[in-house]
C-alpha atoms as a PDB file:
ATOM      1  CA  UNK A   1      -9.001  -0.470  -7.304  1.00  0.00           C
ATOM      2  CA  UNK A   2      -5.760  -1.169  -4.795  1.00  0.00           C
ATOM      3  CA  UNK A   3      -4.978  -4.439  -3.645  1.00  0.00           C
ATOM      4  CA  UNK A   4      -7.054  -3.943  -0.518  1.00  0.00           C
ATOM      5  CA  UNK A   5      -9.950  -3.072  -2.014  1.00  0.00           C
ATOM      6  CA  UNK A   6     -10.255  -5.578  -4.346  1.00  0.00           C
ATOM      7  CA  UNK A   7      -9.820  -8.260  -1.929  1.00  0.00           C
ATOM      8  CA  UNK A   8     -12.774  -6.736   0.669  1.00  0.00           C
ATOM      9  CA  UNK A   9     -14.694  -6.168  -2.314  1.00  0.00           C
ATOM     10  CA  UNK A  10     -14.634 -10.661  -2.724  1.00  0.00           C
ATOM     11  CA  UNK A  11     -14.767 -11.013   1.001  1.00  0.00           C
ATOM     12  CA  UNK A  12     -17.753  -9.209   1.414  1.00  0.00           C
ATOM     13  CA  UNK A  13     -19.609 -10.678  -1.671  1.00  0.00           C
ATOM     14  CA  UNK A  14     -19.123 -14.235  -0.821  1.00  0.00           C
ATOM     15  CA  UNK A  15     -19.731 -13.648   3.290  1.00  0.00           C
ATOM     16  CA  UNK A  16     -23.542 -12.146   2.659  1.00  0.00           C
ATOM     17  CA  UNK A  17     -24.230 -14.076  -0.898  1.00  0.00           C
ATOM     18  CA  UNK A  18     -24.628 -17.521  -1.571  1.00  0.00           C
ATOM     19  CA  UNK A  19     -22.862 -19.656  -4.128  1.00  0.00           C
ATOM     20  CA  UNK A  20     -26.604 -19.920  -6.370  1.00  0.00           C
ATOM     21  CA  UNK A  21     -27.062 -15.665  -5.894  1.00  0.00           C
ATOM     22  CA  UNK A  22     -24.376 -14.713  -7.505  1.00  0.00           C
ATOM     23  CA  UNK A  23     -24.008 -14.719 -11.651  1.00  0.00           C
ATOM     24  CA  UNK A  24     -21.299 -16.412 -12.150  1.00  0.00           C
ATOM     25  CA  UNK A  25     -22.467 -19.760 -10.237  1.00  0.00           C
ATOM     26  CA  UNK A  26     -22.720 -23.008 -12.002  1.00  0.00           C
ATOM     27  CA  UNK A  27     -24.533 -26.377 -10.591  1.00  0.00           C
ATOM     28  CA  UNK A  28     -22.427 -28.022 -13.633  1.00  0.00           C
ATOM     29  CA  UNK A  29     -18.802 -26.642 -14.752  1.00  0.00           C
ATOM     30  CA  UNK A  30     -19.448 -28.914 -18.063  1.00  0.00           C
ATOM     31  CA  UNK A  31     -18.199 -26.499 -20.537  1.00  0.00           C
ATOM     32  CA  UNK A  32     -14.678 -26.164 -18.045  1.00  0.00           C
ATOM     33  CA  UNK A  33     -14.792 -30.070 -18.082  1.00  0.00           C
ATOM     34  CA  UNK A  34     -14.911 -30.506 -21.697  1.00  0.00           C
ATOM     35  CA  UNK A  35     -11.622 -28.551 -22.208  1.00  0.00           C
ATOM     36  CA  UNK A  36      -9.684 -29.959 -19.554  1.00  0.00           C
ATOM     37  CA  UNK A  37     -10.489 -33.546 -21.071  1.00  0.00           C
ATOM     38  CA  UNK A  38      -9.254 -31.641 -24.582  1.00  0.00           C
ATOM     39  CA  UNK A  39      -5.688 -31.845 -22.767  1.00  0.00           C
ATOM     40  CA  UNK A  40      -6.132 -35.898 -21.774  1.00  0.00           C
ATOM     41  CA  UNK A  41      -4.887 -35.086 -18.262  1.00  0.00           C
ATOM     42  CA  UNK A  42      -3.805 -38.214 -16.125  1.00  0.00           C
ATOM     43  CA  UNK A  43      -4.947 -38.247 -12.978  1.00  0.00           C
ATOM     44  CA  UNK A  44      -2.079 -37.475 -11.235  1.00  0.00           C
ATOM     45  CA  UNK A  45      -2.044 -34.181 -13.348  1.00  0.00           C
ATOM     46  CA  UNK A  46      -1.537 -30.897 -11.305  1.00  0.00           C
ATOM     47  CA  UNK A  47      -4.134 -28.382 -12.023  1.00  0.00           C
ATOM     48  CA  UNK A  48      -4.566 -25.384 -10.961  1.00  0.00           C
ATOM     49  CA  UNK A  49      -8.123 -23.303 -11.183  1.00  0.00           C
ATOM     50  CA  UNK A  50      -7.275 -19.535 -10.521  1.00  0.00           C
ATOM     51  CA  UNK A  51     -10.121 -17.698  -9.283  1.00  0.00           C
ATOM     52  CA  UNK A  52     -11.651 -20.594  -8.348  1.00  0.00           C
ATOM     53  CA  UNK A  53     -13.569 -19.610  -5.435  1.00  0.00           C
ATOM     54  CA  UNK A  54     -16.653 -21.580  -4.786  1.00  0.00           C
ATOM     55  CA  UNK A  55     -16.659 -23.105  -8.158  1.00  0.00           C
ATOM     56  CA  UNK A  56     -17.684 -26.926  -8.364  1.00  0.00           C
ATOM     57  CA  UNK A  57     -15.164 -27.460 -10.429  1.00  0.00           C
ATOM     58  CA  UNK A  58     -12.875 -28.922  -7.677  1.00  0.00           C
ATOM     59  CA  UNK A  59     -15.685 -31.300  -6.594  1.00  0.00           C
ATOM     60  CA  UNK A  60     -15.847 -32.601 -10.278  1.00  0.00           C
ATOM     61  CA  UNK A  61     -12.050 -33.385 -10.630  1.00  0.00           C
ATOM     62  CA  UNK A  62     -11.972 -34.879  -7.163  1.00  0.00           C
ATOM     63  CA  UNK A  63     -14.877 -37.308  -8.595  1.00  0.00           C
ATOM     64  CA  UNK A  64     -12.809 -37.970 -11.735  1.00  0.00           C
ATOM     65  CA  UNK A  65     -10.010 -39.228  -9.297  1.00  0.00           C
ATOM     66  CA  UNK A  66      -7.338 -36.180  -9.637  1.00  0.00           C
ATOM     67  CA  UNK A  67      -5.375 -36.270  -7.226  1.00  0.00           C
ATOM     68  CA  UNK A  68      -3.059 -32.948  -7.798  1.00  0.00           C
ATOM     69  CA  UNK A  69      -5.922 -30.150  -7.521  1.00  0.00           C
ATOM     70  CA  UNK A  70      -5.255 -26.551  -6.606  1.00  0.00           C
ATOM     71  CA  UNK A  71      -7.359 -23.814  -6.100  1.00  0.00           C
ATOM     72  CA  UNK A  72      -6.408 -20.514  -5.720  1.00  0.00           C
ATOM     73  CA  UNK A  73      -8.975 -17.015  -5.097  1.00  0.00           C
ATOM     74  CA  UNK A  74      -8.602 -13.626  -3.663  1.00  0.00           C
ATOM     75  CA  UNK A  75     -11.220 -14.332  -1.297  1.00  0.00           C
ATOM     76  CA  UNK A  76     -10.549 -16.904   1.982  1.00  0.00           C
ATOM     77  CA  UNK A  77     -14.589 -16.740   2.530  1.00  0.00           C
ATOM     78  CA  UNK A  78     -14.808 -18.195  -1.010  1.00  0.00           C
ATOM     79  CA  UNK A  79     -12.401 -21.173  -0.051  1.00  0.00           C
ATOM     80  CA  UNK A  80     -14.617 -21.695   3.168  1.00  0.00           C
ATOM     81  CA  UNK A  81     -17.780 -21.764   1.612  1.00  0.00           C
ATOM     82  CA  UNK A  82     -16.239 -24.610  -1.169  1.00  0.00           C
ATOM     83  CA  UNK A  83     -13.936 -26.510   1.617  1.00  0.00           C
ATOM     84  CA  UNK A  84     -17.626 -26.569   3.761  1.00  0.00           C
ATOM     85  CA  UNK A  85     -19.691 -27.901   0.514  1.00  0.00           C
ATOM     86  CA  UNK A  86     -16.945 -30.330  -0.191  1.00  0.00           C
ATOM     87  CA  UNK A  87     -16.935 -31.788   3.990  1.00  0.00           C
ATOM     88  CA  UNK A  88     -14.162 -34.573   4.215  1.00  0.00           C
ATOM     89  CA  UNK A  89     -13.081 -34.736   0.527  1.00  0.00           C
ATOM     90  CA  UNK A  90     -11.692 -31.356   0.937  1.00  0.00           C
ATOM     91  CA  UNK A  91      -8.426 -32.822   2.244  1.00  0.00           C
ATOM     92  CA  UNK A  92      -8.037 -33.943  -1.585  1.00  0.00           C
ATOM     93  CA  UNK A  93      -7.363 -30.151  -2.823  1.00  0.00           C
ATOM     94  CA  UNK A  94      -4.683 -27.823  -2.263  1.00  0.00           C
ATOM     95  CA  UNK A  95      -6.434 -24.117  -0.924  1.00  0.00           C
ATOM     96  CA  UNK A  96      -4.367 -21.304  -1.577  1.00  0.00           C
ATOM     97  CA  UNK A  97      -5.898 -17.863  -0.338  1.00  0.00           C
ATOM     98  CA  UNK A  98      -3.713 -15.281  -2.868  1.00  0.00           C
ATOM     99  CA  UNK A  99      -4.306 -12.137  -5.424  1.00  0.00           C
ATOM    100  CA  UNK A 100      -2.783 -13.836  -9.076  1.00  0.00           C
ATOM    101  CA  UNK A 101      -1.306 -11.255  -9.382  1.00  0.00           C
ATOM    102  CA  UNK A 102       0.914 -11.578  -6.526  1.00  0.00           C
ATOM    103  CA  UNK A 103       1.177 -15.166  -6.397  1.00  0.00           C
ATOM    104  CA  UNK A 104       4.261 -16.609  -6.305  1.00  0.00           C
ATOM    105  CA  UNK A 105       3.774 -20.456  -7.844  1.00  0.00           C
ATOM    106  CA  UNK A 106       5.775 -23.121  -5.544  1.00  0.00           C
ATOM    107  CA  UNK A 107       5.374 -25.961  -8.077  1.00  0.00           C
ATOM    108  CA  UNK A 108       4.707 -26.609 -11.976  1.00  0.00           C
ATOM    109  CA  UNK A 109       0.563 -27.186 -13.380  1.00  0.00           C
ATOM    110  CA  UNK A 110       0.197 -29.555 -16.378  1.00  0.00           C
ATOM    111  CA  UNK A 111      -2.959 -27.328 -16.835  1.00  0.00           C
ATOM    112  CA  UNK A 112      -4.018 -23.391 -15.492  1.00  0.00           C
ATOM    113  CA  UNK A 113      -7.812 -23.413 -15.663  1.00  0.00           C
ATOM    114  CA  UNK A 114      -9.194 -19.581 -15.177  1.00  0.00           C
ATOM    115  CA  UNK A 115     -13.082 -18.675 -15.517  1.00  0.00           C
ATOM    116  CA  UNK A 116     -14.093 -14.930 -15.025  1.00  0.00           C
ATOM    117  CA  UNK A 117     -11.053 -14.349 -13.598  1.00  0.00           C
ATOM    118  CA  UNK A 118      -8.363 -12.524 -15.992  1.00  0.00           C
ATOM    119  CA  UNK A 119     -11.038 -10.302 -17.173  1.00  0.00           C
ATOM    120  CA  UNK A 120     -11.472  -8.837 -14.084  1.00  0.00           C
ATOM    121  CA  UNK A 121      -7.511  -7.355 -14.981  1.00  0.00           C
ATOM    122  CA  UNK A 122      -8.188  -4.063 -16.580  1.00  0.00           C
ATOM    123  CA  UNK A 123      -4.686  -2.306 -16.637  1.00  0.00           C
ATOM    124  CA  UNK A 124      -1.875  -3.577 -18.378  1.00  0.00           C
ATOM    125  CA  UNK A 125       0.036  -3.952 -15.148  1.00  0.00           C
ATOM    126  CA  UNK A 126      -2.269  -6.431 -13.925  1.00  0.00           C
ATOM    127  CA  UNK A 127      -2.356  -8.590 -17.272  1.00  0.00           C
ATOM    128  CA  UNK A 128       1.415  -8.502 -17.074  1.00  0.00           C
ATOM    129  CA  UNK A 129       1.801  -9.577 -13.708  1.00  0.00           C
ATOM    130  CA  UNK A 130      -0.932 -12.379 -14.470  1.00  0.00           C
ATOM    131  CA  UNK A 131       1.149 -13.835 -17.135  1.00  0.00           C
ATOM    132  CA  UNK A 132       4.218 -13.552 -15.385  1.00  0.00           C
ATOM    133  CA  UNK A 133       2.536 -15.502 -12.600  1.00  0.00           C
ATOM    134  CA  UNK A 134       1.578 -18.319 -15.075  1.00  0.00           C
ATOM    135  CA  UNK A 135       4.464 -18.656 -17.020  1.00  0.00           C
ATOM    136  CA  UNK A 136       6.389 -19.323 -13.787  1.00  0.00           C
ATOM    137  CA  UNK A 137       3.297 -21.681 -13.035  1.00  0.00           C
ATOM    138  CA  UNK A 138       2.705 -23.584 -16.461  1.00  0.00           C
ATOM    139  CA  UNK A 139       4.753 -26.908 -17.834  1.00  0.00           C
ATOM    140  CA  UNK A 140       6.322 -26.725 -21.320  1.00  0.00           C
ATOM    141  CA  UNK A 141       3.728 -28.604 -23.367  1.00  0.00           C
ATOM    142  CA  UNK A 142       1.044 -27.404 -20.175  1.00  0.00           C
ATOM    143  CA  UNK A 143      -2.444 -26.340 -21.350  1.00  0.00           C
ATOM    144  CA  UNK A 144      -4.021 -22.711 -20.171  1.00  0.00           C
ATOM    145  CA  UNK A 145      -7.284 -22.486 -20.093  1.00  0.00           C
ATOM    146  CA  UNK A 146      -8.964 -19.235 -19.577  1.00  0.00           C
ATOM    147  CA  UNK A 147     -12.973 -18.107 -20.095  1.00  0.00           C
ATOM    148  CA  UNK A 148     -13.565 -14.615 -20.389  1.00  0.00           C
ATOM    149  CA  UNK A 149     -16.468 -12.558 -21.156  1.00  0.00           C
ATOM    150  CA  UNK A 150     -16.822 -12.646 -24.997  1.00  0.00           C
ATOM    151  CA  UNK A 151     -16.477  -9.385 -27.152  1.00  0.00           C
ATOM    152  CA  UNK A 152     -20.248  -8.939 -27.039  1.00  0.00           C
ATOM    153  CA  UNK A 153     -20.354  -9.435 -23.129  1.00  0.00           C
ATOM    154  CA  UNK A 154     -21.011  -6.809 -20.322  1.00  0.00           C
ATOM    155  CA  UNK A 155     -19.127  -4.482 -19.334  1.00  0.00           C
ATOM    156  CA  UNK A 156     -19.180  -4.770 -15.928  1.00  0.00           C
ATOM    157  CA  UNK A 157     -19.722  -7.621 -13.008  1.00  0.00           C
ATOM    158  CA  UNK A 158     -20.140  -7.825  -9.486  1.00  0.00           C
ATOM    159  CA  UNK A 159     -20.282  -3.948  -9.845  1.00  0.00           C
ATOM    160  CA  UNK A 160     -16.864  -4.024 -11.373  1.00  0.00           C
ATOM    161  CA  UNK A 161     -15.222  -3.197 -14.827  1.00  0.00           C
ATOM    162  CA  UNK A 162     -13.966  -5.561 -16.810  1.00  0.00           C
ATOM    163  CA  UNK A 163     -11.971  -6.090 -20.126  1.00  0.00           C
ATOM    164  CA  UNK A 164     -13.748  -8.423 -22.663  1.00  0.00           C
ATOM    165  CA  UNK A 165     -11.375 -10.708 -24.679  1.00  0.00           C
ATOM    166  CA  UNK A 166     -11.325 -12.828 -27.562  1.00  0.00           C
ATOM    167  CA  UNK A 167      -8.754 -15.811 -28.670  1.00  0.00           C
ATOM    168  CA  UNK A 168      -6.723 -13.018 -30.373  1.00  0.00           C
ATOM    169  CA  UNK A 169      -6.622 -10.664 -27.617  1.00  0.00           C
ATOM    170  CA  UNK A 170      -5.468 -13.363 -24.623  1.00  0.00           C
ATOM    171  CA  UNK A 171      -3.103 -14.932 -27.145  1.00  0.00           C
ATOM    172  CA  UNK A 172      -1.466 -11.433 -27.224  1.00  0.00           C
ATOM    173  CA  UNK A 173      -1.652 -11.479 -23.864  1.00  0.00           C
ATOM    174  CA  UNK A 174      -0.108 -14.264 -23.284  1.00  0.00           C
ATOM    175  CA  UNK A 175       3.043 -13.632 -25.881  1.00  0.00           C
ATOM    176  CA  UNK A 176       4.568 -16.406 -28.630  1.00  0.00           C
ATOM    177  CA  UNK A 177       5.261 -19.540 -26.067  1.00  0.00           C
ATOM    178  CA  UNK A 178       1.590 -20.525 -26.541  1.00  0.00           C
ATOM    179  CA  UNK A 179      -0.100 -21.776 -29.466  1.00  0.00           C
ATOM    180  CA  UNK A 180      -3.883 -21.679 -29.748  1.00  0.00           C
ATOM    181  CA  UNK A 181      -5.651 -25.140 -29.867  1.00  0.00           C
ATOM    182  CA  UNK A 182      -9.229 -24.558 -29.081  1.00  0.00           C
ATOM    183  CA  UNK A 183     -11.583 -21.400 -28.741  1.00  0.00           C
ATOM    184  CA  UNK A 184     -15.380 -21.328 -28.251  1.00  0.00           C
ATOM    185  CA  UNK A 185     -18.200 -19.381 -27.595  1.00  0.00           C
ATOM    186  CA  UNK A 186     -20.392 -20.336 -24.571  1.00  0.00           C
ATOM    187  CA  UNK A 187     -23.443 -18.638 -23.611  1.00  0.00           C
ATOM    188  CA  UNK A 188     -23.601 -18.925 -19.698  1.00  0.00           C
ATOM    189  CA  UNK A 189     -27.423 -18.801 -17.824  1.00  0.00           C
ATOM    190  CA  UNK A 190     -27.380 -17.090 -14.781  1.00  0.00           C
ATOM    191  CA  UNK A 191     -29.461 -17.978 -11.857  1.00  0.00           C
ATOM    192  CA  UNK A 192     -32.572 -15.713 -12.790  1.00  0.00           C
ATOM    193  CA  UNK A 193     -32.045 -17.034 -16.165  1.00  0.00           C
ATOM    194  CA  UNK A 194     -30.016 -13.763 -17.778  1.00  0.00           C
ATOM    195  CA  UNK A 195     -27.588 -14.602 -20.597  1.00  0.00           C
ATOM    196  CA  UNK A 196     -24.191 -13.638 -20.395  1.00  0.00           C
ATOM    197  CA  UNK A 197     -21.968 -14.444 -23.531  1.00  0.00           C
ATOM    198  CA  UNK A 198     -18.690 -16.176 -22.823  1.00  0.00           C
ATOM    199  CA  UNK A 199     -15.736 -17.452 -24.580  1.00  0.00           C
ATOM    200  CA  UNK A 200     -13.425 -19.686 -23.672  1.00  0.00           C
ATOM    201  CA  UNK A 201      -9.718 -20.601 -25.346  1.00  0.00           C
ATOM    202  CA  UNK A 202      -7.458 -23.365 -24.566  1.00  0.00           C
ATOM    203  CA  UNK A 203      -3.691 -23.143 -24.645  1.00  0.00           C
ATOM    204  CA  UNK A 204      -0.475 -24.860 -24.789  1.00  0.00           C
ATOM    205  CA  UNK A 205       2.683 -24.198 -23.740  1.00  0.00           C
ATOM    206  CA  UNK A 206       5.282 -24.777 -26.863  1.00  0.00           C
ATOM    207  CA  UNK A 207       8.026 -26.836 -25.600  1.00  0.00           C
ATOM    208  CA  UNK A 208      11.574 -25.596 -26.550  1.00  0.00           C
ATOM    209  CA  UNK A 209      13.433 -27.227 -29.296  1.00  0.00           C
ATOM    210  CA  UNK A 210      10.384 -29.402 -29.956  1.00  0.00           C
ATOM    211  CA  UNK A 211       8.003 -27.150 -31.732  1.00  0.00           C
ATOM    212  CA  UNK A 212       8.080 -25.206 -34.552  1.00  0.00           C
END
């Protein structure tokens, strides 16, 4: 799939869906929440949630009091459809319309939050590009976390393919400036109560000279 494709293909899903009628939706991004608090982020921390689309997890960090939120999707339909949920308190996020894999990152995260979003990458191009886009993105001593479907998952979503991933697999992806700290296995409920099996692994960027 070309660049253009894939971004009509997440314009037109989230102009004739809504957020609950698609599988990935979430009334509660608890098990995202629970690894971001794994990092102790201030709230002044700058986070970034790649792919987030209409995702609730900007409404939850803007309730925790962060005060440095990004979001970044493909689709500008997605953004609308959060930015209209979220009313006035949308002035509290940063909206960035933009393929990842094109990106080019204007300031530094202290964390990279990704769900169902890298494994939607299915060449090696793509990954590459991904990773180049967050290493330009992501602190020294930053966290990355990124949820995937698990080895056992689907193989395909939104009428897509997709490349399942493991801890081992993204940590090769991601090359030796980031040490595993955290990996688990999450099964997600869609909204007509399908199970599709996640996992999720948490990050850090080694800081030079400091780590070993």
């Amino acid at each position: 799939m070309n660049d253009a494709s894939r971004k009509a293909h997440w314009e037109n899903v989230y102009r004739t869906k809504a957020e609950n009628e698609v599988s990935w939706f979430q009334e509660s991004p608890a098990p995202s929440l629970e690894l971001i608090d794994l990092a102790r982020p201030a709230p002044a921390a700058a986070v970034v949630d790649v792919g987030g689309g209409a995702s609730h997890l900007v409404d939850a960090l803007i309730d925790r009091g962060f005060i440095n939120v990004t979001v970044l999707d493909l689709s500008e339909a997605a953004l609308d459809a959060a930015r209209t949920r979220l009313g006035d308190r949308a002035t509290r996020a940063r909206w960035i319309a933009a393929d990842v894999t094109k990106w080019h990152p204007t300031q530094l995260f202290d964390i990279w939050h990704d769900r169902a979003a890298f494994h939607f990458l299915t060449t090696a191009a793509d990954q590459a590009a991904y990773v180049e886009r967050l290493e330009k993105a992501v602190k020294p001593g930053g966290h990355v976390i990124i949820g995937t479907f698990a080895m056992n998952g689907p193989e395909r979503c939104s009428g897509l393919p997709i490349v399942c991933h493991d801890a081992a697999s993204l940590g090769r992806a991601l090359g030796g400036d980031f040490e595993l700290l955290h990996t688990r296995l999450h099964d997600h409920a869609t909204p007509w109560a399908a199970i599709q099996h996640f996992q999720f692994s948490v990050f850090r960027r080694l800081i030079e000279g400091v780590n070993p």
